[in-house]
C-alpha atoms as a PDB file:
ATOM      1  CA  UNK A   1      -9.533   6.263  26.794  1.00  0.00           C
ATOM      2  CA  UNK A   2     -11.045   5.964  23.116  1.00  0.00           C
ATOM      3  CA  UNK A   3      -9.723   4.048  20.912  1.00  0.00           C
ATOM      4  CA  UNK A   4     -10.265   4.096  16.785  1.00  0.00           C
ATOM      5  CA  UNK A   5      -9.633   0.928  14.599  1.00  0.00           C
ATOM      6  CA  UNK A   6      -9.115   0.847  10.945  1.00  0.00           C
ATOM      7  CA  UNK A   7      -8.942  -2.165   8.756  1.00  0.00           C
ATOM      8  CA  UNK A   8      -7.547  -2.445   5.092  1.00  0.00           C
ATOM      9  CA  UNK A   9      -8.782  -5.070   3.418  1.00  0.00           C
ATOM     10  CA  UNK A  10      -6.343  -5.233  -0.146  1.00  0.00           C
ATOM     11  CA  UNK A  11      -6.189  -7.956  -2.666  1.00  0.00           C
ATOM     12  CA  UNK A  12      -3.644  -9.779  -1.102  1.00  0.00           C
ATOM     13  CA  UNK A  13      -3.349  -8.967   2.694  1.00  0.00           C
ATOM     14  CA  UNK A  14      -5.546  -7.649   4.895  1.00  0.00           C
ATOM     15  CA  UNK A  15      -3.837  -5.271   7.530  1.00  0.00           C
ATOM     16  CA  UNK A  16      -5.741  -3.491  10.712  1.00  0.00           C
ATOM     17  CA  UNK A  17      -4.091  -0.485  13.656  1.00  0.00           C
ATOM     18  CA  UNK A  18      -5.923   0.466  16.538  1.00  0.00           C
ATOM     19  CA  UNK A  19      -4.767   4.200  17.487  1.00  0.00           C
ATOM     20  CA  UNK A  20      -5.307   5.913  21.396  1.00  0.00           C
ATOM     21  CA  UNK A  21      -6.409   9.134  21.762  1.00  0.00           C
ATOM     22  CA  UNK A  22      -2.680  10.190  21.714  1.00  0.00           C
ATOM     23  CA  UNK A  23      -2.695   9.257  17.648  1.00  0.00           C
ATOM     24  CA  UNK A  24      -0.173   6.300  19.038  1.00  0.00           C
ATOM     25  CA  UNK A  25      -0.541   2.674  17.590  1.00  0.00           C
ATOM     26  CA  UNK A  26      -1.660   0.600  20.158  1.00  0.00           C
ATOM     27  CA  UNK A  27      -1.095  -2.418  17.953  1.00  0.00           C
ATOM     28  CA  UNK A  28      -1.645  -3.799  14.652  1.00  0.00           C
ATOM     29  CA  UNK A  29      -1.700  -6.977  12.788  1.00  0.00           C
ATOM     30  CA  UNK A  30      -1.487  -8.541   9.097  1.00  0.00           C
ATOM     31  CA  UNK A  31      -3.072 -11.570   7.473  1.00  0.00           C
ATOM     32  CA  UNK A  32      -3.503 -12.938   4.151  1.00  0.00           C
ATOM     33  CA  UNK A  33      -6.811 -11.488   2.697  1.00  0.00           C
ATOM     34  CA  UNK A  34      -7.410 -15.249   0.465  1.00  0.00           C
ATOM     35  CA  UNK A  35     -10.811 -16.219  -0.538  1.00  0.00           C
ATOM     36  CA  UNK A  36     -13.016 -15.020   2.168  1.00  0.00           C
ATOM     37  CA  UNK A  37     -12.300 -11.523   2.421  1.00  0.00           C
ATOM     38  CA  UNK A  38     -15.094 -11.111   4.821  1.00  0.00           C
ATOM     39  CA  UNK A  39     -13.547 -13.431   6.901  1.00  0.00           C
ATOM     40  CA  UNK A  40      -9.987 -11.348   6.404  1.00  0.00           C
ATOM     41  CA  UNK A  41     -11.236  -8.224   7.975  1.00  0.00           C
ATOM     42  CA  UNK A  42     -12.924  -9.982  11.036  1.00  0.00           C
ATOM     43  CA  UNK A  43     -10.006 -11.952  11.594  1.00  0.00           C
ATOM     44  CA  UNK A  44      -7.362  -9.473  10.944  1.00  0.00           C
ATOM     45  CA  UNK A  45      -9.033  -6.537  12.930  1.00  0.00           C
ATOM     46  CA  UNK A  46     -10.010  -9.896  15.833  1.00  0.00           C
ATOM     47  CA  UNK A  47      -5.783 -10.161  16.002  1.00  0.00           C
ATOM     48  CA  UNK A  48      -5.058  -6.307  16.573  1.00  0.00           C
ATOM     49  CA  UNK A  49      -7.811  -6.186  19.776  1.00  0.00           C
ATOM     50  CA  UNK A  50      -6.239  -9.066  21.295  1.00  0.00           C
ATOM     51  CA  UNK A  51      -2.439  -7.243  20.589  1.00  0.00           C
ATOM     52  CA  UNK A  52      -3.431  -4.387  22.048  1.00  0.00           C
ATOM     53  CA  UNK A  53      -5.719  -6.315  25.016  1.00  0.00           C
ATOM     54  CA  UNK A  54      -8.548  -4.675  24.385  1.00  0.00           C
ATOM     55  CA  UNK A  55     -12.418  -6.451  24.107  1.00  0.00           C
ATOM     56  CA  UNK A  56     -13.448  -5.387  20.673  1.00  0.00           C
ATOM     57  CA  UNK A  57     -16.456  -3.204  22.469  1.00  0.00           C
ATOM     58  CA  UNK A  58     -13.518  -0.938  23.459  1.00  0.00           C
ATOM     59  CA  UNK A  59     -13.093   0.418  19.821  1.00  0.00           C
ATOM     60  CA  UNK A  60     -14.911   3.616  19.572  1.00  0.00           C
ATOM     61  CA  UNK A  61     -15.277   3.424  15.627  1.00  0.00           C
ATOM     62  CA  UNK A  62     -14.111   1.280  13.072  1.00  0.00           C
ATOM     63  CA  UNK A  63     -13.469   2.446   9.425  1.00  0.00           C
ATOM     64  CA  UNK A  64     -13.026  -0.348   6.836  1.00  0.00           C
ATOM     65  CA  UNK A  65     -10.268   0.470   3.553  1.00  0.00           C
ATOM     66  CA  UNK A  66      -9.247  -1.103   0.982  1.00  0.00           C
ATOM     67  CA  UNK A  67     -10.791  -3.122  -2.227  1.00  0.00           C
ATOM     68  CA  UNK A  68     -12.859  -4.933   0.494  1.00  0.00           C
ATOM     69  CA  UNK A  69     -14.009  -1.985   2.663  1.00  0.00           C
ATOM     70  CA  UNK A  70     -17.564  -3.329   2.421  1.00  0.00           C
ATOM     71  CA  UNK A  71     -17.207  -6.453   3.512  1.00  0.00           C
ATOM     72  CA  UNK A  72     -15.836  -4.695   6.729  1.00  0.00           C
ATOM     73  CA  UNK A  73     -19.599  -5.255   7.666  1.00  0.00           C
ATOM     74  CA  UNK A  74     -19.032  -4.714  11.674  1.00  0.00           C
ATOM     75  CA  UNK A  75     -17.299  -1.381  10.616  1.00  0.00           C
ATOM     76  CA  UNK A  76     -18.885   2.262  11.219  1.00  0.00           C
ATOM     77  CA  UNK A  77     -18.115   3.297   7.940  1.00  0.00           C
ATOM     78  CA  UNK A  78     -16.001   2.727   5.076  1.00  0.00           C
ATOM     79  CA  UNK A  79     -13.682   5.349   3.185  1.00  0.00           C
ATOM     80  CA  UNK A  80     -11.700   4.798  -0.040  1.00  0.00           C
ATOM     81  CA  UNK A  81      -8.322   3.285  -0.046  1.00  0.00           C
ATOM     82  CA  UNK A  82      -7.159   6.185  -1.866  1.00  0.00           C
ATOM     83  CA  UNK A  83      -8.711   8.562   0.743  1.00  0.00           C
ATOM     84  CA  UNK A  84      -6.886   6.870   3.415  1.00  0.00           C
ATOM     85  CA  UNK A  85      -3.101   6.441   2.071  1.00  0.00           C
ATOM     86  CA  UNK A  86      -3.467  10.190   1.609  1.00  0.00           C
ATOM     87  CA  UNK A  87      -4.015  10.906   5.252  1.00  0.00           C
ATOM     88  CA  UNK A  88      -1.921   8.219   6.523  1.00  0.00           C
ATOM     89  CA  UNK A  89       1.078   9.228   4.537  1.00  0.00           C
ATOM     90  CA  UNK A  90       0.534  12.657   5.748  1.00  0.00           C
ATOM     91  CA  UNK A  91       0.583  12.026   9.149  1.00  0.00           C
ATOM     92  CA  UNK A  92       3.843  10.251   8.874  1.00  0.00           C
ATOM     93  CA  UNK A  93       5.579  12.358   6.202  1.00  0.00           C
ATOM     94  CA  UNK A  94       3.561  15.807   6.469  1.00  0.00           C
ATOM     95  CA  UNK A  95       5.575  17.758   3.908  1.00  0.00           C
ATOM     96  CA  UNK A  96       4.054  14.887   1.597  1.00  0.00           C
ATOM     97  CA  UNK A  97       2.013  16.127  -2.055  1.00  0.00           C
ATOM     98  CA  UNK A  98       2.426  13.061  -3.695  1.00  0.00           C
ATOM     99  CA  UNK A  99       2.040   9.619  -2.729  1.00  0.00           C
ATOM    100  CA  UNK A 100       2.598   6.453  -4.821  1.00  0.00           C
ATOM    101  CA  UNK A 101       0.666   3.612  -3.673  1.00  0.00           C
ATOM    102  CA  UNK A 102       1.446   0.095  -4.891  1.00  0.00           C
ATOM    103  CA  UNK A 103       0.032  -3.020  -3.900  1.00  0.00           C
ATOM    104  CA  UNK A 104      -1.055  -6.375  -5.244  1.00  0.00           C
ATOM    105  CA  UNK A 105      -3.648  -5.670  -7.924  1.00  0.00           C
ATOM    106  CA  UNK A 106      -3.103  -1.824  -8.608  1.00  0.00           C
ATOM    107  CA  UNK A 107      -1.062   1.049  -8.929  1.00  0.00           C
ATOM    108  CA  UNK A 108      -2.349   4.700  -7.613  1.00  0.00           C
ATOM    109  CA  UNK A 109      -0.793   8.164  -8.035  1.00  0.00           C
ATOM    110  CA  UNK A 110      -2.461  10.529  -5.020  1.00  0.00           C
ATOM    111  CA  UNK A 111      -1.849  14.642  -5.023  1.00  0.00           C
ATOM    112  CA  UNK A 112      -2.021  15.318  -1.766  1.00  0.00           C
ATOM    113  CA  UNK A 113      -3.035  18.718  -0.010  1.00  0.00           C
ATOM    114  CA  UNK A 114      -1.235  20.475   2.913  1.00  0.00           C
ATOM    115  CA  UNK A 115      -3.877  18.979   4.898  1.00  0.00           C
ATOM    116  CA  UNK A 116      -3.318  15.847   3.887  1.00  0.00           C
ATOM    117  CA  UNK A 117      -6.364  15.842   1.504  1.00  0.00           C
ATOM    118  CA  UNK A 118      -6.892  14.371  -1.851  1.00  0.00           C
ATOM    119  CA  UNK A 119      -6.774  17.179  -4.296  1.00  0.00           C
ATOM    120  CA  UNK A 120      -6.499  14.473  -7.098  1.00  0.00           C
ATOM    121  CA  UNK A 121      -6.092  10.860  -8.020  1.00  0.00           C
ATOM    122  CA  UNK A 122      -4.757   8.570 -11.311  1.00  0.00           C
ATOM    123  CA  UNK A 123      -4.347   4.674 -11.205  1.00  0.00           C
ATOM    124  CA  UNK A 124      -3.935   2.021 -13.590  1.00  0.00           C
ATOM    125  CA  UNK A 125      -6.668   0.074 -15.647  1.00  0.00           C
ATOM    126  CA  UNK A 126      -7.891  -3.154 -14.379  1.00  0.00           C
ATOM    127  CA  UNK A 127      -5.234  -4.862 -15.918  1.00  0.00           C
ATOM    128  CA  UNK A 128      -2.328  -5.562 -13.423  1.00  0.00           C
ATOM    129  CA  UNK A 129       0.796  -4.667 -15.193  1.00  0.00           C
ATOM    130  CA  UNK A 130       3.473  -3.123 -13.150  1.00  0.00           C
ATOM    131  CA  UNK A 131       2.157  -4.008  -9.816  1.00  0.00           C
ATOM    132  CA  UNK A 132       2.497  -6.522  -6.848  1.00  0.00           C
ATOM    133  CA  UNK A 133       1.486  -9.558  -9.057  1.00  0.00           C
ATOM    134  CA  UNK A 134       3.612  -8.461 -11.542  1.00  0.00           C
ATOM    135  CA  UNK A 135       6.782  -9.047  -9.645  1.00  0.00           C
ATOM    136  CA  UNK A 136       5.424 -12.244  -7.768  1.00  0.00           C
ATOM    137  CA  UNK A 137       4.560 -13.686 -11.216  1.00  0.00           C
ATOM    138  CA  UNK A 138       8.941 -12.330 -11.832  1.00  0.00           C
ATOM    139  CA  UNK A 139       9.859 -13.726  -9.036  1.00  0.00           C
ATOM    140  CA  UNK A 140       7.909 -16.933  -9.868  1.00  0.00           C
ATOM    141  CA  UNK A 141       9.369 -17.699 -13.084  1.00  0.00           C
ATOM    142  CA  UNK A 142      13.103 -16.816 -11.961  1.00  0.00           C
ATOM    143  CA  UNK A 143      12.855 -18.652  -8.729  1.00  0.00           C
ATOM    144  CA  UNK A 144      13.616 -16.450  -6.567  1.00  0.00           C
ATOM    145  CA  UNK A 145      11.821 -15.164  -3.192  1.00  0.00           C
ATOM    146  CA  UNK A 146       9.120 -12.105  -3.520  1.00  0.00           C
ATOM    147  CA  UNK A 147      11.781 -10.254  -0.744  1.00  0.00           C
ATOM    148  CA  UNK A 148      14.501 -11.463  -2.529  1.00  0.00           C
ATOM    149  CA  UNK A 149      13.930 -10.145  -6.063  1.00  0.00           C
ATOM    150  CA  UNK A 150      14.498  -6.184  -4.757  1.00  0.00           C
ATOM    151  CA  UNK A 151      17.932  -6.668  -3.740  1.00  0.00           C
ATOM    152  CA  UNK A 152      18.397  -8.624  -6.795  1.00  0.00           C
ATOM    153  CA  UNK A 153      17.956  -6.544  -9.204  1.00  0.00           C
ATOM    154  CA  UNK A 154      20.091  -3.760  -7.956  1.00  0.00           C
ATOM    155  CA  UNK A 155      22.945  -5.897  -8.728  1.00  0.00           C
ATOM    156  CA  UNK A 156      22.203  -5.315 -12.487  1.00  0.00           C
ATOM    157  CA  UNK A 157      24.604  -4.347 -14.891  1.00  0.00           C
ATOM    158  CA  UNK A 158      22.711  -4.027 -18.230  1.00  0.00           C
ATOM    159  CA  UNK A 159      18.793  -4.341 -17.441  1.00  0.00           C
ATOM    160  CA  UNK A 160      16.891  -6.240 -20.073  1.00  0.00           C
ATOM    161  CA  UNK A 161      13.919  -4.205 -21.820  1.00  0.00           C
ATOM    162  CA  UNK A 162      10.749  -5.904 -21.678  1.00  0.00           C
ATOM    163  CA  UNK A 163       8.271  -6.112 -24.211  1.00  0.00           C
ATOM    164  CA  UNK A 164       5.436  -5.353 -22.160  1.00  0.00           C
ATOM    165  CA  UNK A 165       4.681  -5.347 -18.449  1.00  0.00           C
ATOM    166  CA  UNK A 166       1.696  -7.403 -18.748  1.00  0.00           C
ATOM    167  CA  UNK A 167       1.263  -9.855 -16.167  1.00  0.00           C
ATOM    168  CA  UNK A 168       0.098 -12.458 -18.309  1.00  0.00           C
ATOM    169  CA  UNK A 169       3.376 -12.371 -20.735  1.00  0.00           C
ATOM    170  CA  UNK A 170       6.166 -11.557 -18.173  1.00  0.00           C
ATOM    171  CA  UNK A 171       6.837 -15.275 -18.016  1.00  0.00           C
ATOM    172  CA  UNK A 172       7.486 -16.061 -21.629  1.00  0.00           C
ATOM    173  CA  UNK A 173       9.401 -12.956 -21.655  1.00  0.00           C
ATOM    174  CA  UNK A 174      11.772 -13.773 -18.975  1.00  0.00           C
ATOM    175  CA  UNK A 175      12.127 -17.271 -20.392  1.00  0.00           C
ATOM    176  CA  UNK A 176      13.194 -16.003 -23.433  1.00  0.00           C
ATOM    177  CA  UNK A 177      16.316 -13.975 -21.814  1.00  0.00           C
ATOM    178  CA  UNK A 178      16.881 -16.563 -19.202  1.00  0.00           C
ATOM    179  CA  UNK A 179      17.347 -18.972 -22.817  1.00  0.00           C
ATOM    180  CA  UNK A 180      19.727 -16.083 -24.360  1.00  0.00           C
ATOM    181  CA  UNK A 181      21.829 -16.364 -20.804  1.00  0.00           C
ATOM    182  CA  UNK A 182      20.939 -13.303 -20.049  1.00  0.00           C
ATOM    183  CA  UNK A 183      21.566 -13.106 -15.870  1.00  0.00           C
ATOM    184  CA  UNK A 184      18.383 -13.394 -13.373  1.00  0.00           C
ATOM    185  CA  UNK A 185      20.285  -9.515 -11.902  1.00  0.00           C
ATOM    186  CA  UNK A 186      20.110  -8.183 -15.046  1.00  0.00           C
ATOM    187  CA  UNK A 187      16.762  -9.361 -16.082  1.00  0.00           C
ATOM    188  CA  UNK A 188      14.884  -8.190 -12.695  1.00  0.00           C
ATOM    189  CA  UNK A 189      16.715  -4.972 -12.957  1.00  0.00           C
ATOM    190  CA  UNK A 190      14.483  -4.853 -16.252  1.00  0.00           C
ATOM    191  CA  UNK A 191      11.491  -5.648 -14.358  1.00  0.00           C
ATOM    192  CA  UNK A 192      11.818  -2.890 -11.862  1.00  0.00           C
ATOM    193  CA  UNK A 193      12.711  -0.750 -14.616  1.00  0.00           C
ATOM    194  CA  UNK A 194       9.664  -1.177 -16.644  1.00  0.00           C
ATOM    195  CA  UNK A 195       7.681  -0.971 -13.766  1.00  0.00           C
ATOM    196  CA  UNK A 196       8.915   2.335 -12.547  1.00  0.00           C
ATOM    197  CA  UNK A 197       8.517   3.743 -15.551  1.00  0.00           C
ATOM    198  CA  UNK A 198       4.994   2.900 -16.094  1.00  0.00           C
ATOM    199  CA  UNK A 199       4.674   4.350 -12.558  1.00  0.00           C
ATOM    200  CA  UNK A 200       5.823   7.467 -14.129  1.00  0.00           C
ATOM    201  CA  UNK A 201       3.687   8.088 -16.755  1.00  0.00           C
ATOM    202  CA  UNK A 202       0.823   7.349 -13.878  1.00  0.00           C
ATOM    203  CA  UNK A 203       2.122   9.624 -11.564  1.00  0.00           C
ATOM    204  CA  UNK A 204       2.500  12.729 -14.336  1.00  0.00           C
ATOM    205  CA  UNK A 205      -1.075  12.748 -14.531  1.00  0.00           C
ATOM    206  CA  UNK A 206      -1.732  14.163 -11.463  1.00  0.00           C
ATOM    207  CA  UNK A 207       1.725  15.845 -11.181  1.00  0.00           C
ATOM    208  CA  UNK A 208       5.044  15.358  -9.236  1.00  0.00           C
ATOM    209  CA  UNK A 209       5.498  17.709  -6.327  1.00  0.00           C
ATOM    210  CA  UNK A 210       7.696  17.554  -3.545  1.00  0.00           C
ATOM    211  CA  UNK A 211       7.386  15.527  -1.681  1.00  0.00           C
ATOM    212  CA  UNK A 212       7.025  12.081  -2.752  1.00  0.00           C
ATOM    213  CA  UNK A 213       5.665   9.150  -0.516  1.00  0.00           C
ATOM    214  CA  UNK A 214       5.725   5.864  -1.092  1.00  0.00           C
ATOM    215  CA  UNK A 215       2.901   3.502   0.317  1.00  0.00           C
ATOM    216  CA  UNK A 216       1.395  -0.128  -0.319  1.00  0.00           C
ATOM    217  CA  UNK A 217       2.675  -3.289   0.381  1.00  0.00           C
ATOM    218  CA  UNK A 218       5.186  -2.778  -2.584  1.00  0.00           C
ATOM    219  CA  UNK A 219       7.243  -0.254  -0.749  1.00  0.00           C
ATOM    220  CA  UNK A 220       9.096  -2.826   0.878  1.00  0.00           C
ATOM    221  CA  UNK A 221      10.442  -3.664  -2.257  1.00  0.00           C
ATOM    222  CA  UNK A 222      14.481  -1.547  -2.224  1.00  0.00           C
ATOM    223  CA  UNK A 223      14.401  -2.402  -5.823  1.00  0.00           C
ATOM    224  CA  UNK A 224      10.981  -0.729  -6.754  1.00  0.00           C
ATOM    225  CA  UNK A 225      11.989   2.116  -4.372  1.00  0.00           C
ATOM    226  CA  UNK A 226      15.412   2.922  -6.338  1.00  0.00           C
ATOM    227  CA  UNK A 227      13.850   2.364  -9.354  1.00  0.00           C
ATOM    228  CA  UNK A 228      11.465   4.835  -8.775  1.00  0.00           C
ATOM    229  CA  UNK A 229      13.388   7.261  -7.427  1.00  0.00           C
ATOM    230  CA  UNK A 230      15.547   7.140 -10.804  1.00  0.00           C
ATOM    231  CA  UNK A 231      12.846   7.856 -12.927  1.00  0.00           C
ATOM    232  CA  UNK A 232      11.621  10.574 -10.725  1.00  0.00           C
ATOM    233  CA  UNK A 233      15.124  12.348 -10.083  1.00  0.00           C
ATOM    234  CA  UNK A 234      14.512  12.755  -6.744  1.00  0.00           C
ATOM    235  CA  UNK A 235      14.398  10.833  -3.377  1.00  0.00           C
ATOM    236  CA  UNK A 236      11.384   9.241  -2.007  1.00  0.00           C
ATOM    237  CA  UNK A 237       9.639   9.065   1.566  1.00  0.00           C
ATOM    238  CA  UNK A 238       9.745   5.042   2.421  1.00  0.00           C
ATOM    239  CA  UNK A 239       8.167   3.859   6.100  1.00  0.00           C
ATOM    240  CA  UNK A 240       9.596   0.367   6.963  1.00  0.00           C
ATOM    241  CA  UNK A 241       6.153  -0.360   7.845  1.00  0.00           C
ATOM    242  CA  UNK A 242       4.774   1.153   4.759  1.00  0.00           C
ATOM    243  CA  UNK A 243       2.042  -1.594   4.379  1.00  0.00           C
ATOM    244  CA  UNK A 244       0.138  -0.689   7.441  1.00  0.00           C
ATOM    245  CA  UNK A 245      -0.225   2.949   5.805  1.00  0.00           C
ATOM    246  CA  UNK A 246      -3.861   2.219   4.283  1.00  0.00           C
ATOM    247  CA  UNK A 247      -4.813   1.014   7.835  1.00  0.00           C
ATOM    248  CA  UNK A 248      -3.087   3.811   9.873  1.00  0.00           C
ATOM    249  CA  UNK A 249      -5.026   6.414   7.529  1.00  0.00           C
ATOM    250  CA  UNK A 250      -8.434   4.710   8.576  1.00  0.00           C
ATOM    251  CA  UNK A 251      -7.780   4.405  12.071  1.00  0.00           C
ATOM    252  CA  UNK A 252      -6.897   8.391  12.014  1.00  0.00           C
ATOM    253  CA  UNK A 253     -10.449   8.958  10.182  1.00  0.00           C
ATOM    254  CA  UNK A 254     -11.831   6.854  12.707  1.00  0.00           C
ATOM    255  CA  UNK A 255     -10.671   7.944  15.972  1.00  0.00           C
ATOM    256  CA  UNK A 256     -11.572  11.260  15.012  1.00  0.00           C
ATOM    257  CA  UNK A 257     -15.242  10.333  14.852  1.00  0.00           C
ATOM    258  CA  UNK A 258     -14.961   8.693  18.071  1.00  0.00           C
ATOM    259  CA  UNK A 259     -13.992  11.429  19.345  1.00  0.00           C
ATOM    260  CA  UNK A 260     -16.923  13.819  17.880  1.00  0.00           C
ATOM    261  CA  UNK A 261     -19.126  11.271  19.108  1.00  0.00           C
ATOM    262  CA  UNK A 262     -17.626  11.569  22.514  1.00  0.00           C
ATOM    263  CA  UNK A 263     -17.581  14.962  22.502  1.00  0.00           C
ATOM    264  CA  UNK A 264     -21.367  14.663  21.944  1.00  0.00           C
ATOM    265  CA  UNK A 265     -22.572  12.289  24.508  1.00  0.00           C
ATOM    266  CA  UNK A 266     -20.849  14.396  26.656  1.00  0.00           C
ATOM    267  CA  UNK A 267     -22.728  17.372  25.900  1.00  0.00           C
ATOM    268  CA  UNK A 268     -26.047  15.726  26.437  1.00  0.00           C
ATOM    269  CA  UNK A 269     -25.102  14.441  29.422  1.00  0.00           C
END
């Protein structure tokens, strides 16, 4: 049996599959990435073997993903994050062209080919406006849970308009409607809002075709997903275990070279 083994290392958790040569996931595992981000890939892609019961020698090939892909250092090889949402997205949703990945530090628009390709790519500056941290640093200031805040604001009746989606004012922004009574629904409904919308503009520079994925750790957010979808005017592809998508992608990349390299041992044999 060969095995392939992908681990995406992101700003804020570090996720790792291990597929079989049926393309089936074997098993998989998540960790926060923290300080050591070396440490986060071991340890994270350490968990998944011993899920799946498999000696780490079993792994055929190992691709690293992610803003830490080279500090996958017992990886094969390491493939862009962006690269690797593509494919995995396509593999679940294969009438995907456009996938919007979200996670902790960055927002990414992806046009995707009918092979699941990357025919072309947009994401936001460094800054990390209308992302993960964005709505952690919301949910922060309103007190209310990161999984909490999604549901939340879909109970809004008049979303608040934010100044700016800047990380670094959100809380004296919030503070300022929480102090004019505005309601915590109302003023995460605003969040969301603001944040799909900057989405928008990211995703119109590679242009919106049918049909739309949605990937990243975000995904999980129903409040970011609706929100999207309204500014789109369309529905949206949304795997429960959207997360693991980065990870999935690099285990596909990686299984395949296992299997190439199979293929040619076998012929020397």
């Amino acid at each position: 049996m060969i095995f392939g083994a992908g681990v995406d290392v992101g700003s804020t958790q570090t996720k790792a599959v291990i597929l079989d040569e049926s393309r089936s996931i074997v098993a998989r595992s998540l960790i926060a990435t923290g300080a050591n981000v070396t440490r986060a890939g071991e340890n994270a892609f350490v968990e998944a073997c011993k899920a799946a019961g498999l000696p780490r020698e079993a792994m055929g090939y190992v691709v690293g993903t992610g803003y830490g892909r080279y500090k996958v250092t017992f990886g094969d090889a390491q493939i862009t994050e962006i690269t690797c949402h593509a494919r995995g997205a396509h593999s679940i949703f294969p009438r995907t062209r456009t996938v919007i990945d979200m996670g902790g530090q960055d927002t990414k628009a992806i046009k995707v080919g009918a092979d699941g390709s990357v025919m072309d790519f947009a994401m936001n500056d460094k800054c990390a406006a209308g992302t993960g941290r964005f709505l952690s640093a919301a949910a922060e200031v309103t007190g209310m849970g990161l999984d909490e805040i999604g549901p939340i604001s879909l109970q809004a009746k008049n979303p608040v308009r934010l100044t700016s989606v800047c990380t670094v004012f959100v809380e004296s922004d919030i503070m300022s409607y929480l102090a004019q009574r505005k309601t915590v629904e109302d003023i995460l409904g605003g969040v969301h809002k603001a944040i799909a919308t900057r989405t928008m503009a990211l995703v119109r520079r590679v242009g919106v075709e049918e049909e739309v994925t949605f990937t990243g750790g975000v995904s999980r957010n129903i409040g970011m997903v609706k929100g999207l979808e309204a500014v789109l005017g369309r529905s949206i592809n949304v795997h429960e275990e959207g997360h693991y998508i980065g990870a999935l992608g690099a285990a596909l990349f990686a299984l395949e070279r296992a299997e190439v390299a199979a293929t040619e041992t076998a012929g020397r044999a």
